[in-house]
C-alpha atoms as a PDB file:
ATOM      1  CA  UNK A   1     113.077 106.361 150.462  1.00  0.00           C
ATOM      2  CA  UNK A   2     110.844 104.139 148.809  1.00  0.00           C
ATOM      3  CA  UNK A   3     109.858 100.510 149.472  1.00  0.00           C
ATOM      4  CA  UNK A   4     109.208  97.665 146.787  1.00  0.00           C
ATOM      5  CA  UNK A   5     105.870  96.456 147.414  1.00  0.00           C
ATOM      6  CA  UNK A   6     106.119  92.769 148.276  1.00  0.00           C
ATOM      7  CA  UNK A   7     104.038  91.904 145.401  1.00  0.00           C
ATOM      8  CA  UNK A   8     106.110  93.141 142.934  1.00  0.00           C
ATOM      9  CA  UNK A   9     109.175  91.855 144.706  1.00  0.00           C
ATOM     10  CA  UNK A  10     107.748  88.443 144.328  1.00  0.00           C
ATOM     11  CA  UNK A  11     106.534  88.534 140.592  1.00  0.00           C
ATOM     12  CA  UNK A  12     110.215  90.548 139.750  1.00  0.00           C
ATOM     13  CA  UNK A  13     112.204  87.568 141.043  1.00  0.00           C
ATOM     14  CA  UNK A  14     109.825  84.965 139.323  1.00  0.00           C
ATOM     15  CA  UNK A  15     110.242  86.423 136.467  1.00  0.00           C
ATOM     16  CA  UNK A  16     114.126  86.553 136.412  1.00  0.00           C
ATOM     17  CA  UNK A  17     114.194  82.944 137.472  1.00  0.00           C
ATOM     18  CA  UNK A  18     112.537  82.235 134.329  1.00  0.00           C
ATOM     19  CA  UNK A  19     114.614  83.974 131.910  1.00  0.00           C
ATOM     20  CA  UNK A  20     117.339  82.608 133.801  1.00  0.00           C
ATOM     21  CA  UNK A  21     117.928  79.359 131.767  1.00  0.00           C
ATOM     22  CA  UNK A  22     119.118  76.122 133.021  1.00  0.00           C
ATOM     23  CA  UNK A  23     122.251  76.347 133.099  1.00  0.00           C
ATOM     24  CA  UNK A  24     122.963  79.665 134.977  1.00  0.00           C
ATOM     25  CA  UNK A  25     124.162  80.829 138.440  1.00  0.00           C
ATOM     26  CA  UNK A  26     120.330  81.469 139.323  1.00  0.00           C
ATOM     27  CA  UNK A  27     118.419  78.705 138.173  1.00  0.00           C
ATOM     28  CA  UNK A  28     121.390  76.383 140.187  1.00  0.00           C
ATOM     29  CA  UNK A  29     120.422  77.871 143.452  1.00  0.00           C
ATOM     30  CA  UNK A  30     116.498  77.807 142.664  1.00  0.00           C
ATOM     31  CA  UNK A  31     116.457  74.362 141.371  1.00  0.00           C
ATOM     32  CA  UNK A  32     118.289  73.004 144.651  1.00  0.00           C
ATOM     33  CA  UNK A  33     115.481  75.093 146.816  1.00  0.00           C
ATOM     34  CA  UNK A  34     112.752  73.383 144.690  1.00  0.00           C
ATOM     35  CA  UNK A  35     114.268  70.015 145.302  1.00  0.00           C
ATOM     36  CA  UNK A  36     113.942  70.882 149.445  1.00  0.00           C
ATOM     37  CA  UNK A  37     110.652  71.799 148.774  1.00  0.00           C
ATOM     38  CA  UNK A  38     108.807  70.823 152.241  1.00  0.00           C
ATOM     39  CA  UNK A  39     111.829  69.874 154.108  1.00  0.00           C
ATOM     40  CA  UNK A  40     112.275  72.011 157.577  1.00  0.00           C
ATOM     41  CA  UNK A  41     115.631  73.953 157.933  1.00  0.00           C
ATOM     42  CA  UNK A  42     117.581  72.990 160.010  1.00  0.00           C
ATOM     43  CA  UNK A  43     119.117  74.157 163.467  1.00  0.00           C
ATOM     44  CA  UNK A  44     122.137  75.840 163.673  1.00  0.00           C
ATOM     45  CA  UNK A  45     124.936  74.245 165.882  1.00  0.00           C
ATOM     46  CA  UNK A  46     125.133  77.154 168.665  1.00  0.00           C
ATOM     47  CA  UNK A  47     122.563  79.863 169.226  1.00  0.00           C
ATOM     48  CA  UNK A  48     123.644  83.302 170.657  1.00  0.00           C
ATOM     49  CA  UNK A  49     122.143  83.246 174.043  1.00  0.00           C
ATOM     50  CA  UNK A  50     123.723  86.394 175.370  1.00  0.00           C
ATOM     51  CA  UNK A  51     124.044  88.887 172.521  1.00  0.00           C
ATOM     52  CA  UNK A  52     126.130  91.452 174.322  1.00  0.00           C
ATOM     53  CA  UNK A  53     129.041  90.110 176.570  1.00  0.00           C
ATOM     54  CA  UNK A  54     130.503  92.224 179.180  1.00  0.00           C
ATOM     55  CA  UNK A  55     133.426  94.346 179.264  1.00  0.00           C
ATOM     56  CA  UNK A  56     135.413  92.464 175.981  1.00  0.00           C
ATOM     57  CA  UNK A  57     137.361  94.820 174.119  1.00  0.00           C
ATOM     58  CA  UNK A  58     136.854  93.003 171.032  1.00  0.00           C
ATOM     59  CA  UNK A  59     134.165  90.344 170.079  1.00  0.00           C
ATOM     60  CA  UNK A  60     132.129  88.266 167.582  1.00  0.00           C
ATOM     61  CA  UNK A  61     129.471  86.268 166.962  1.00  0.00           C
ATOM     62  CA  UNK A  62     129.246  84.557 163.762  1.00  0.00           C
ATOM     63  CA  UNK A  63     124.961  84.761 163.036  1.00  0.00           C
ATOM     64  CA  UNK A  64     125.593  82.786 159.371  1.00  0.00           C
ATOM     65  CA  UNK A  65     126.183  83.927 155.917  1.00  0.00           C
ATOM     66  CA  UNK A  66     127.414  87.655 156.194  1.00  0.00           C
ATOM     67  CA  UNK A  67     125.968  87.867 159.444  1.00  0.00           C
ATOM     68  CA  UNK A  68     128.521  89.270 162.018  1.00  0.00           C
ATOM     69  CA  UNK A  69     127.597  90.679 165.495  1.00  0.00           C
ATOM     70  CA  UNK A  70     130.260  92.748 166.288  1.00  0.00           C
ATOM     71  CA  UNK A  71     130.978  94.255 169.778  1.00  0.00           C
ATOM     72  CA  UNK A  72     133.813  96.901 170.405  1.00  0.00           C
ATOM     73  CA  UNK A  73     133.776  97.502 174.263  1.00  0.00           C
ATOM     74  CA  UNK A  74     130.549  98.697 174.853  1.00  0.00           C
ATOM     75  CA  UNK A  75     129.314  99.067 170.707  1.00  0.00           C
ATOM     76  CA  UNK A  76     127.263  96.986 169.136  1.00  0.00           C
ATOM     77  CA  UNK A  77     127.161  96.298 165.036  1.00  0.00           C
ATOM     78  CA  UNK A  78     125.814  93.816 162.993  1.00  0.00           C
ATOM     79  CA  UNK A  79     126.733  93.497 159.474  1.00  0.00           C
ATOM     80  CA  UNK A  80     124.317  92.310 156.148  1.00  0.00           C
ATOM     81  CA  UNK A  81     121.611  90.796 158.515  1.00  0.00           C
ATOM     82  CA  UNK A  82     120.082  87.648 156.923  1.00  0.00           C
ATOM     83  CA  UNK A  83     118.077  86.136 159.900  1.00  0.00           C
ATOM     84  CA  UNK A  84     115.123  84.962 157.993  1.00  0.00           C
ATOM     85  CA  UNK A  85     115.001  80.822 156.307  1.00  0.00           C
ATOM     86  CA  UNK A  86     115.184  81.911 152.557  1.00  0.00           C
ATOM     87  CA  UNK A  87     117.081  84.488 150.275  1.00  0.00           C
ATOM     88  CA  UNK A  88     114.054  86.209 148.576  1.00  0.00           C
ATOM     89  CA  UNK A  89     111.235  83.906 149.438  1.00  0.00           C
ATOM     90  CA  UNK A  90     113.046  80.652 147.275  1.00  0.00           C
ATOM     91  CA  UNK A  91     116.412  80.029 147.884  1.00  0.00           C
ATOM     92  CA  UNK A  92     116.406  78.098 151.640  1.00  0.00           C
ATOM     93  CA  UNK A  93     119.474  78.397 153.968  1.00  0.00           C
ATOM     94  CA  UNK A  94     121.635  75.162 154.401  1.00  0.00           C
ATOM     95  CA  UNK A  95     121.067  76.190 158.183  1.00  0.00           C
ATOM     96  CA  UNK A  96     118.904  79.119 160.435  1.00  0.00           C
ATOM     97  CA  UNK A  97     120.397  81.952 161.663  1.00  0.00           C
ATOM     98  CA  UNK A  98     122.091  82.103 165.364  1.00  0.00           C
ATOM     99  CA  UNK A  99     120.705  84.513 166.695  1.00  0.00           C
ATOM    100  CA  UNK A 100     117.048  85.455 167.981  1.00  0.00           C
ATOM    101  CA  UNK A 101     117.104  89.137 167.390  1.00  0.00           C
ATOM    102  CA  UNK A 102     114.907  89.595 170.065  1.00  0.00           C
ATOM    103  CA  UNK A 103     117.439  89.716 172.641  1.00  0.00           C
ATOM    104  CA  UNK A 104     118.984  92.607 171.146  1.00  0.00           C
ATOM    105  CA  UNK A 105     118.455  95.499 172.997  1.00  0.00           C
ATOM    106  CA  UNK A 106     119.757  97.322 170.841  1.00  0.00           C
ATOM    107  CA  UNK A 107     122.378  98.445 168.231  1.00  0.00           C
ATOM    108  CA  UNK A 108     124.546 100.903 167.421  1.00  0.00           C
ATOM    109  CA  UNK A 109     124.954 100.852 163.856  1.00  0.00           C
ATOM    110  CA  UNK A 110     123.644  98.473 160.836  1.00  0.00           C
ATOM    111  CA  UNK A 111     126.243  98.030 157.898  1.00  0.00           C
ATOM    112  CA  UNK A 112     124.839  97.097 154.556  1.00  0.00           C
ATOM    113  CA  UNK A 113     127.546  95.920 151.999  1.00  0.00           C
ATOM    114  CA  UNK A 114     125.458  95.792 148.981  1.00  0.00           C
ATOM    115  CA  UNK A 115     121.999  95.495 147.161  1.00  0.00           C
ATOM    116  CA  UNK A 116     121.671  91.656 146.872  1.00  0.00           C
ATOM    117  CA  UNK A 117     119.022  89.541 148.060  1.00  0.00           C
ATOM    118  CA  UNK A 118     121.250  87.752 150.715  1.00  0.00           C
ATOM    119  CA  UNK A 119     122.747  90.751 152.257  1.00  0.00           C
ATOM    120  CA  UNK A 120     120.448  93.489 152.273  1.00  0.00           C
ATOM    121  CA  UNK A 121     117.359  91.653 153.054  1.00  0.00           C
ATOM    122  CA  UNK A 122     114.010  93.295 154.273  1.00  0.00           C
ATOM    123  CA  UNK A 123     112.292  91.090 156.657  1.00  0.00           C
ATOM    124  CA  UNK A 124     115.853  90.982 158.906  1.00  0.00           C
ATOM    125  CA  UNK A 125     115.930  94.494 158.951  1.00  0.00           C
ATOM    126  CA  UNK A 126     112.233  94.646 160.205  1.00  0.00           C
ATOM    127  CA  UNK A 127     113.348  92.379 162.913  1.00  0.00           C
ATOM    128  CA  UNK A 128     116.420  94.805 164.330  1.00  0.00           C
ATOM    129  CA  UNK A 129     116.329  97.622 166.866  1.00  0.00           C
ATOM    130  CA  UNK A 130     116.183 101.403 165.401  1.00  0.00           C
ATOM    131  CA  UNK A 131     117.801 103.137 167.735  1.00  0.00           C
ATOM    132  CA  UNK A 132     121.306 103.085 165.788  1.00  0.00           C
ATOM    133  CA  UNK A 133     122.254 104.231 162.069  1.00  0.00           C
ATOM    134  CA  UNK A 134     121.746 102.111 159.341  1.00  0.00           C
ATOM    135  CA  UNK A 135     124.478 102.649 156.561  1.00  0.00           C
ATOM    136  CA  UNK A 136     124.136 101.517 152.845  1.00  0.00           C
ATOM    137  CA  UNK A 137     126.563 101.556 149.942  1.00  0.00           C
ATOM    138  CA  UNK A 138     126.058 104.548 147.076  1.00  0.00           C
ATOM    139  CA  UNK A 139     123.593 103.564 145.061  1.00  0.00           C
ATOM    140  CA  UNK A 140     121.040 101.977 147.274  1.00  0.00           C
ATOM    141  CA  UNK A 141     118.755 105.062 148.762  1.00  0.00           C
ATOM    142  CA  UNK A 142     116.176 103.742 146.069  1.00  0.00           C
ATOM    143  CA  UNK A 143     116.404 100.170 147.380  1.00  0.00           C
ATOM    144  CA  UNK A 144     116.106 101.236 151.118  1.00  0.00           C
ATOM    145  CA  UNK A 145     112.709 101.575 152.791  1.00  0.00           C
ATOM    146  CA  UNK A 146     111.622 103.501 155.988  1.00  0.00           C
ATOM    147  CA  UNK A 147     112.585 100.967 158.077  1.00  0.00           C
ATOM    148  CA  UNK A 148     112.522 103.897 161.363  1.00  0.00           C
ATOM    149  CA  UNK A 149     116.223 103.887 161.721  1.00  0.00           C
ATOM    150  CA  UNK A 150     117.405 106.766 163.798  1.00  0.00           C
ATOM    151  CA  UNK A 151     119.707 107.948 160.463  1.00  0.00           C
ATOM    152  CA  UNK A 152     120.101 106.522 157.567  1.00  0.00           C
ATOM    153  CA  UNK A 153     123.187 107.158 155.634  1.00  0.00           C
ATOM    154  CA  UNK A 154     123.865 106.566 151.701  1.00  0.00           C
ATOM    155  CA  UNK A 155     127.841 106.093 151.765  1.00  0.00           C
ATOM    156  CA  UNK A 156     130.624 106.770 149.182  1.00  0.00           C
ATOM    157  CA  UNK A 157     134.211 105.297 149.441  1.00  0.00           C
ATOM    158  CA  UNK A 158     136.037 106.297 151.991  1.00  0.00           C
ATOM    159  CA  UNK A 159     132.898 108.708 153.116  1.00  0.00           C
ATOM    160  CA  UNK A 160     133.215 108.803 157.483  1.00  0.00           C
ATOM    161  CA  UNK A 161     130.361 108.505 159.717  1.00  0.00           C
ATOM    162  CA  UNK A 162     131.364 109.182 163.237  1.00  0.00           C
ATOM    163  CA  UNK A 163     128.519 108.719 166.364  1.00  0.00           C
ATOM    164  CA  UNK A 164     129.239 108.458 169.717  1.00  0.00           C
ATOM    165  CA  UNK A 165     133.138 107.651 169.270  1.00  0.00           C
ATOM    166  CA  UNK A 166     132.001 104.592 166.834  1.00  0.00           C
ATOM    167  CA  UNK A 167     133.648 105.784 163.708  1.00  0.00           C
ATOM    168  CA  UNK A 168     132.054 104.048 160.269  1.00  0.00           C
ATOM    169  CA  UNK A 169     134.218 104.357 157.234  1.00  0.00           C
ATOM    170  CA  UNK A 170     133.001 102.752 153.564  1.00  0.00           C
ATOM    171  CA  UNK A 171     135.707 101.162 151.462  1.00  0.00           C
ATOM    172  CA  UNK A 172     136.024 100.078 148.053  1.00  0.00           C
ATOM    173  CA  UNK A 173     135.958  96.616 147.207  1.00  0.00           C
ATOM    174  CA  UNK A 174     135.301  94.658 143.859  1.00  0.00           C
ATOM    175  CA  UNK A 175     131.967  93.261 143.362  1.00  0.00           C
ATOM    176  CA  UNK A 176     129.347  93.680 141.317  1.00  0.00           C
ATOM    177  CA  UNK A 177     125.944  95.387 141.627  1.00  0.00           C
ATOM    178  CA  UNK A 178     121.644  94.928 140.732  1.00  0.00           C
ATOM    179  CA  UNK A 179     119.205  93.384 143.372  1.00  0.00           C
ATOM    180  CA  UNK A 180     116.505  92.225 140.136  1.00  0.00           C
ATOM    181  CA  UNK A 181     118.719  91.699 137.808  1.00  0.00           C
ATOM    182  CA  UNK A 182     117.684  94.286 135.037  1.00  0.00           C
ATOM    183  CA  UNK A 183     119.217  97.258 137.109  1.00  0.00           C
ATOM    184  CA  UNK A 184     122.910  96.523 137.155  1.00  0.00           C
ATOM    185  CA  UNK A 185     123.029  98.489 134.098  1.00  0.00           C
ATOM    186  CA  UNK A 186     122.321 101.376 135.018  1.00  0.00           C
ATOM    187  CA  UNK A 187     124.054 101.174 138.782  1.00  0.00           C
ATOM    188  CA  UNK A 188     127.415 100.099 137.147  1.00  0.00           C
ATOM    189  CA  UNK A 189     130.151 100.206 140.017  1.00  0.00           C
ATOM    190  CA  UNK A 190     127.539 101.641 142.571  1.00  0.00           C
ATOM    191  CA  UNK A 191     125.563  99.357 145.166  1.00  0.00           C
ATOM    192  CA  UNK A 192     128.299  97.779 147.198  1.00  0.00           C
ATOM    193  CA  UNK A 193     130.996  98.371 149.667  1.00  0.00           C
ATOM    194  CA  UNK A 194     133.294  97.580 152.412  1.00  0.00           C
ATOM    195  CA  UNK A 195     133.891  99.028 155.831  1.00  0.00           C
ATOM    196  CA  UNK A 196     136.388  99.830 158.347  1.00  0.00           C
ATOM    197  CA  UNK A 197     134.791  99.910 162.201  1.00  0.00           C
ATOM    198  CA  UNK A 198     136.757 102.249 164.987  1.00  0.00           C
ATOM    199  CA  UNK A 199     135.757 102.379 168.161  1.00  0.00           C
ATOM    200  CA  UNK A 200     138.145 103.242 171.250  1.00  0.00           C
ATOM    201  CA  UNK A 201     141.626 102.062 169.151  1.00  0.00           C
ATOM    202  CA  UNK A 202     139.952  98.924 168.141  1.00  0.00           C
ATOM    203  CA  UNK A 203     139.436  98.831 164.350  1.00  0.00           C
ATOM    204  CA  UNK A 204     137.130  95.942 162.331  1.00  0.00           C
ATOM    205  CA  UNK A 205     137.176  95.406 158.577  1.00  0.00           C
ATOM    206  CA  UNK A 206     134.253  94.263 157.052  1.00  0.00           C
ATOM    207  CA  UNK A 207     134.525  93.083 153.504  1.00  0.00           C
ATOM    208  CA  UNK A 208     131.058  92.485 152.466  1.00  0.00           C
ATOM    209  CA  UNK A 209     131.240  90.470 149.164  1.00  0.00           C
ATOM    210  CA  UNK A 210     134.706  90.898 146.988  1.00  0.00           C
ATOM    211  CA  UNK A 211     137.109  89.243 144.358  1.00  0.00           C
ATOM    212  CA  UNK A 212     140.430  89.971 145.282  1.00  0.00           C
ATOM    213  CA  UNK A 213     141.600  93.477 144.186  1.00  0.00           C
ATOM    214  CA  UNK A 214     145.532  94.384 145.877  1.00  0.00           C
ATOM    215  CA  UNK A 215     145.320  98.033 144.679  1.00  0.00           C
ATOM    216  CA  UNK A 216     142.076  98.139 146.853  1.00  0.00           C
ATOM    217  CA  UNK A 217     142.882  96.453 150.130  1.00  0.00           C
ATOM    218  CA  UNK A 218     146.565  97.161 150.354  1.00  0.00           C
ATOM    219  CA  UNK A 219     145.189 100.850 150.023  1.00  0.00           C
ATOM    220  CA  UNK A 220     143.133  99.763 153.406  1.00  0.00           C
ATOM    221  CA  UNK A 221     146.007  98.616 155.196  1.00  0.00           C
ATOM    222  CA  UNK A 222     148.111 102.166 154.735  1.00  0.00           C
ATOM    223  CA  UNK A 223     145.388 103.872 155.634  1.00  0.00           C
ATOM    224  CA  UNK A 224     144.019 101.859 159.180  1.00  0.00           C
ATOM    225  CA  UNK A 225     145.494  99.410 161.614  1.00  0.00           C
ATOM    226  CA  UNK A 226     143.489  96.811 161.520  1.00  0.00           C
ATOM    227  CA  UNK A 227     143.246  94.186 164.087  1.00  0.00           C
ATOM    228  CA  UNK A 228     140.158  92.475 162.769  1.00  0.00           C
ATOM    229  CA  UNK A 229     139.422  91.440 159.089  1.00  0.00           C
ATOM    230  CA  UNK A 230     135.849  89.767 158.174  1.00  0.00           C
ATOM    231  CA  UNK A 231     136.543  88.557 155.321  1.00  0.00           C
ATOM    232  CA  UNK A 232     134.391  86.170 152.294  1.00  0.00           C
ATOM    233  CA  UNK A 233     135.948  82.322 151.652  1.00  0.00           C
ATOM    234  CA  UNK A 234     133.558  81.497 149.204  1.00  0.00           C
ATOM    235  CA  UNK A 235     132.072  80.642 146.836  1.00  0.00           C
ATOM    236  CA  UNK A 236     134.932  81.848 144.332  1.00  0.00           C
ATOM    237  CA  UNK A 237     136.510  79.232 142.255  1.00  0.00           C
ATOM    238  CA  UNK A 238     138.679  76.888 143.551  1.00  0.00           C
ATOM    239  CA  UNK A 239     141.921  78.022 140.923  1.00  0.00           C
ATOM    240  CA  UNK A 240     143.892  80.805 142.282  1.00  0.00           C
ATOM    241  CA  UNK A 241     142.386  83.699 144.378  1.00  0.00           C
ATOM    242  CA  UNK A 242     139.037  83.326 143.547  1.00  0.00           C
ATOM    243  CA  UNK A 243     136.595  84.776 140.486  1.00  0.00           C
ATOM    244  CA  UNK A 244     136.834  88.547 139.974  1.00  0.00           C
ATOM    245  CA  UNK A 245     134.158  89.143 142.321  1.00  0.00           C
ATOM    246  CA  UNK A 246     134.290  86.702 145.231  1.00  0.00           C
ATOM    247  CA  UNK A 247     137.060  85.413 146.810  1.00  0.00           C
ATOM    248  CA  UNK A 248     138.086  81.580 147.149  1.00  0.00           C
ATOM    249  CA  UNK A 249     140.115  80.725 150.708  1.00  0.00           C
ATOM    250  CA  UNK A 250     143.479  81.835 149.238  1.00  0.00           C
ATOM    251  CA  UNK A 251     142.394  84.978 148.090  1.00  0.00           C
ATOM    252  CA  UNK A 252     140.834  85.836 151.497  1.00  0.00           C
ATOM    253  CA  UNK A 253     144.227  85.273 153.240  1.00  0.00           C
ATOM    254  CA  UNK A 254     145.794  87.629 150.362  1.00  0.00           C
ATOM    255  CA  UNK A 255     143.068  90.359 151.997  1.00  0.00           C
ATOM    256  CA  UNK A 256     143.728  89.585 155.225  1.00  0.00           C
ATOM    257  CA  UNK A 257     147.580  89.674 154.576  1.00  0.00           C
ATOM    258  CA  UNK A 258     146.924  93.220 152.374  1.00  0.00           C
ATOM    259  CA  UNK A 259     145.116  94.891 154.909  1.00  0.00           C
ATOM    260  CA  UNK A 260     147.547  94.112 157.608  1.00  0.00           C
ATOM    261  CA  UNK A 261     145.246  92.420 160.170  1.00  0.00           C
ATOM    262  CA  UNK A 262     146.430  90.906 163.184  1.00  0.00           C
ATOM    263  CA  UNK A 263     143.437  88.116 162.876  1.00  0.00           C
ATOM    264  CA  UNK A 264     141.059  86.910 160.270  1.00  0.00           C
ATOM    265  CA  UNK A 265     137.366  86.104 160.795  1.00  0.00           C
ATOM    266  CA  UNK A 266     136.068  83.760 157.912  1.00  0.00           C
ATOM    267  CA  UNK A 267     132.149  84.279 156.743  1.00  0.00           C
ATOM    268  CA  UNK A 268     130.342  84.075 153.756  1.00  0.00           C
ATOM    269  CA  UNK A 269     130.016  79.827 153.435  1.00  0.00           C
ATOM    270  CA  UNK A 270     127.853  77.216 155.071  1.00  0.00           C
ATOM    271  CA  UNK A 271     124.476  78.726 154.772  1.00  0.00           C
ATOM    272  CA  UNK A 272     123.367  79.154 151.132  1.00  0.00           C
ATOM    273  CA  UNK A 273     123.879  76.579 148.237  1.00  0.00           C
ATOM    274  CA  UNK A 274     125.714  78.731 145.387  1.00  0.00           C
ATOM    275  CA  UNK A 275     125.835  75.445 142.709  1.00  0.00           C
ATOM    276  CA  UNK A 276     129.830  74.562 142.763  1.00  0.00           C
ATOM    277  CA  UNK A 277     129.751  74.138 146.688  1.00  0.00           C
ATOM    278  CA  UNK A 278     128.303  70.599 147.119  1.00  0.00           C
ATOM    279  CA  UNK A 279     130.249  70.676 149.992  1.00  0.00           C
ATOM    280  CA  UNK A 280     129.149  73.209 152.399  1.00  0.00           C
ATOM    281  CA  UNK A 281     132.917  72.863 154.617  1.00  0.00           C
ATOM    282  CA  UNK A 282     134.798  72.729 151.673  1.00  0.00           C
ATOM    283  CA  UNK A 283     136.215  76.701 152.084  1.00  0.00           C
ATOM    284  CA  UNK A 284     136.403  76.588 155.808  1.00  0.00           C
ATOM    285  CA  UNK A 285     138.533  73.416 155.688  1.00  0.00           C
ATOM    286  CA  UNK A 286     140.586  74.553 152.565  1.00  0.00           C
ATOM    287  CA  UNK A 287     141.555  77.947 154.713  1.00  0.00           C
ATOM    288  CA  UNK A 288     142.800  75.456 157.659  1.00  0.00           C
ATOM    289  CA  UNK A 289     144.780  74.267 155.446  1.00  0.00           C
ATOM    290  CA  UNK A 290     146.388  76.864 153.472  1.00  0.00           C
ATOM    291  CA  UNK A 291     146.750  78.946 157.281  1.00  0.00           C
ATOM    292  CA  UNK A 292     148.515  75.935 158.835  1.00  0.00           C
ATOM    293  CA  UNK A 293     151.203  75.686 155.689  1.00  0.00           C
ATOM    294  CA  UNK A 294     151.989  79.275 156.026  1.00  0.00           C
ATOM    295  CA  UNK A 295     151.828  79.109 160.231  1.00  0.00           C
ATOM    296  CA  UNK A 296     148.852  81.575 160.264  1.00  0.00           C
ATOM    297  CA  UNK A 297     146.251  79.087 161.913  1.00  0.00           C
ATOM    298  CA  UNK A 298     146.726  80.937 165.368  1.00  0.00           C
ATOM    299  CA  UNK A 299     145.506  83.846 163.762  1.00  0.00           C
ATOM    300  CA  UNK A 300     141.988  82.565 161.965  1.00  0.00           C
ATOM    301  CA  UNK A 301     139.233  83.451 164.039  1.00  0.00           C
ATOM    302  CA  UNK A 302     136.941  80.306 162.547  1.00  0.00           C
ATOM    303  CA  UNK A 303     133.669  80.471 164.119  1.00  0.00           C
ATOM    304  CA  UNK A 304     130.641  77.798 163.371  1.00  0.00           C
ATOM    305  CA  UNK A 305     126.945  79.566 163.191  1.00  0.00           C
ATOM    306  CA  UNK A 306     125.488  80.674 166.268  1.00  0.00           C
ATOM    307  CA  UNK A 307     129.053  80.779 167.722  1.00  0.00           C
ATOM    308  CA  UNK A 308     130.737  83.270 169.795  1.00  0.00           C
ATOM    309  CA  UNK A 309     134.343  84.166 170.494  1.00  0.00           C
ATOM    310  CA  UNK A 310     135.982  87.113 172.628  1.00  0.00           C
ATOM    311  CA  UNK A 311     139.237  87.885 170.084  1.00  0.00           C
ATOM    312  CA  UNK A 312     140.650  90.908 172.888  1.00  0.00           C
END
């Protein structure tokens, strides 16, 4: 697999932020880094001090971002790691990651949703232990370096990887593909992807980045019994369910409700500036509030950064 020299990484994103224009989705976030220019990021509000708990049956640790540490009895997963202070050397995080990946010992499998800068990022990956898998959406094998994962696997929809018991499904979703910009083209619908974790009768959906699609995630709930659903709150438009290819707080309880979960882990908000989300709590406190109306709020799992929560 081949590796993007960190030159040309650099000069690549440069160069899209300048054709970018002032007005678009790109020069929004770049223009807010500039204007934090010097400024330190700062701490998150809880730091995982004890990565792996022991004995839960279920548990999570929300790192930031798309940043889940999962543990299924004795299994360990982490999801899009983004530990590092900026999405491709520019955009700064809001707030640093929770978690000091040091005091992992080590993990059982890496889950990549899709090719952009804030979930499939390099230097995190670096920073992991090797001795698990390392799964990434169709599409990406050119994107993926030798990191020295034990395997490395390249997944199609509803393609199985099963190690060990911990059984690693990919599942459609609706995003949208490209890590430069110029490649989408030619990716079209490849690059991205959910999962389903099952370990032991515990199962964990992760939903990566996604606009709300009911074909797609009632299809999920026929096919698993979920008990966990990870799920994006932002930063989709604040009409209806969301844009076509994130989700906004009411279409992430439509997932959660389509795939049949019994509870509902919020990510995806807080930690990077996407230029309609001057308000970082906005989506978090807009779920509360469409969860209590509909007498779901028992069953969000609504974790700050760097916090950790036994849900079994």
């Amino acid at each position: 697999m081949n590796k993007v020299p960190s030159y040309l990484h650099i000069s690549i994103i440069v160069f899209l932020f300048g054709l970018s224009g002032c007005s678009s989705y790109v020069q929004r976030i770049v223009m807010q880094s500039l204007g934090r220019i010097g400024e330190s990021v700062p701490a998150p509000p809880h730091m995982i001090t004890t990565p792996i708990l022991q004995n839960p049956t279920l548990a999570v640790s929300w790192v930031g971002h798309a940043t889940v540490l999962i543990q299924i009895h004795g299994k360990i997963i982490i999801t899009d790691p983004f530990l590092t202070n900026t999405m491709g050397f520019v955009a700064k995080r809001f707030v640093k990651s929770g978690l000091d990946p040091t005091l992992l010992p080590r993990v059982d499998a890496t889950l990549i949703s899709h090719i952009h800068l804030d979930h499939f990022d390099y230097g995190s990956l670096d920073m992991l232990p090797k001795n698990g898998i390392l799964a990434v959406p169709l599409g990406a094998a050119e994107y993926t370096p030798d990191f020295g994962f034990k395997e490395v696997y390249e997944m199609r929809p509803w393609q199985v990887v099963e190690r060990d018991g911990l059984r690693i499904t990919a599942v459609p979703v609706q995003h949208f593909t490209g890590r430069y910009g110029f490649d989408a083209a030619w990716l079209g619908s490849l690059g991205y992807t959910g999962y389903v974790i099952e370990f032991e009768g515990i199962a964990v959906f992760f939903g990566g980045d996604t606009g709300y699609n009911p074909e797609l995630f009632k299809e999920i709930g026929r096919r698993f019994k979920i008990d966990l659903a990870i799920v994006p709150i932002a930063p989709g438009s604040s009409g209806g369910l969301g844009s076509r290819i994130h989700a906004n707080p009411a279409g992430a309880l439509m997932i959660y409700k389509d795939v049949g979960a019994q509870y509902m882990m919020p990510m995806h908000f807080g930690t990077l500036f996407y230029g309609s989300d001057a308000n970082p709590n906005e989506p978090i406190n807009r779920l509360r509030e469409l969860a209590a109306k509909e007498g779901l709020s028992d069953k969000i799992v609504g974790l700050e950064i760097g916090e950790q929560r036994i849900v079994y």
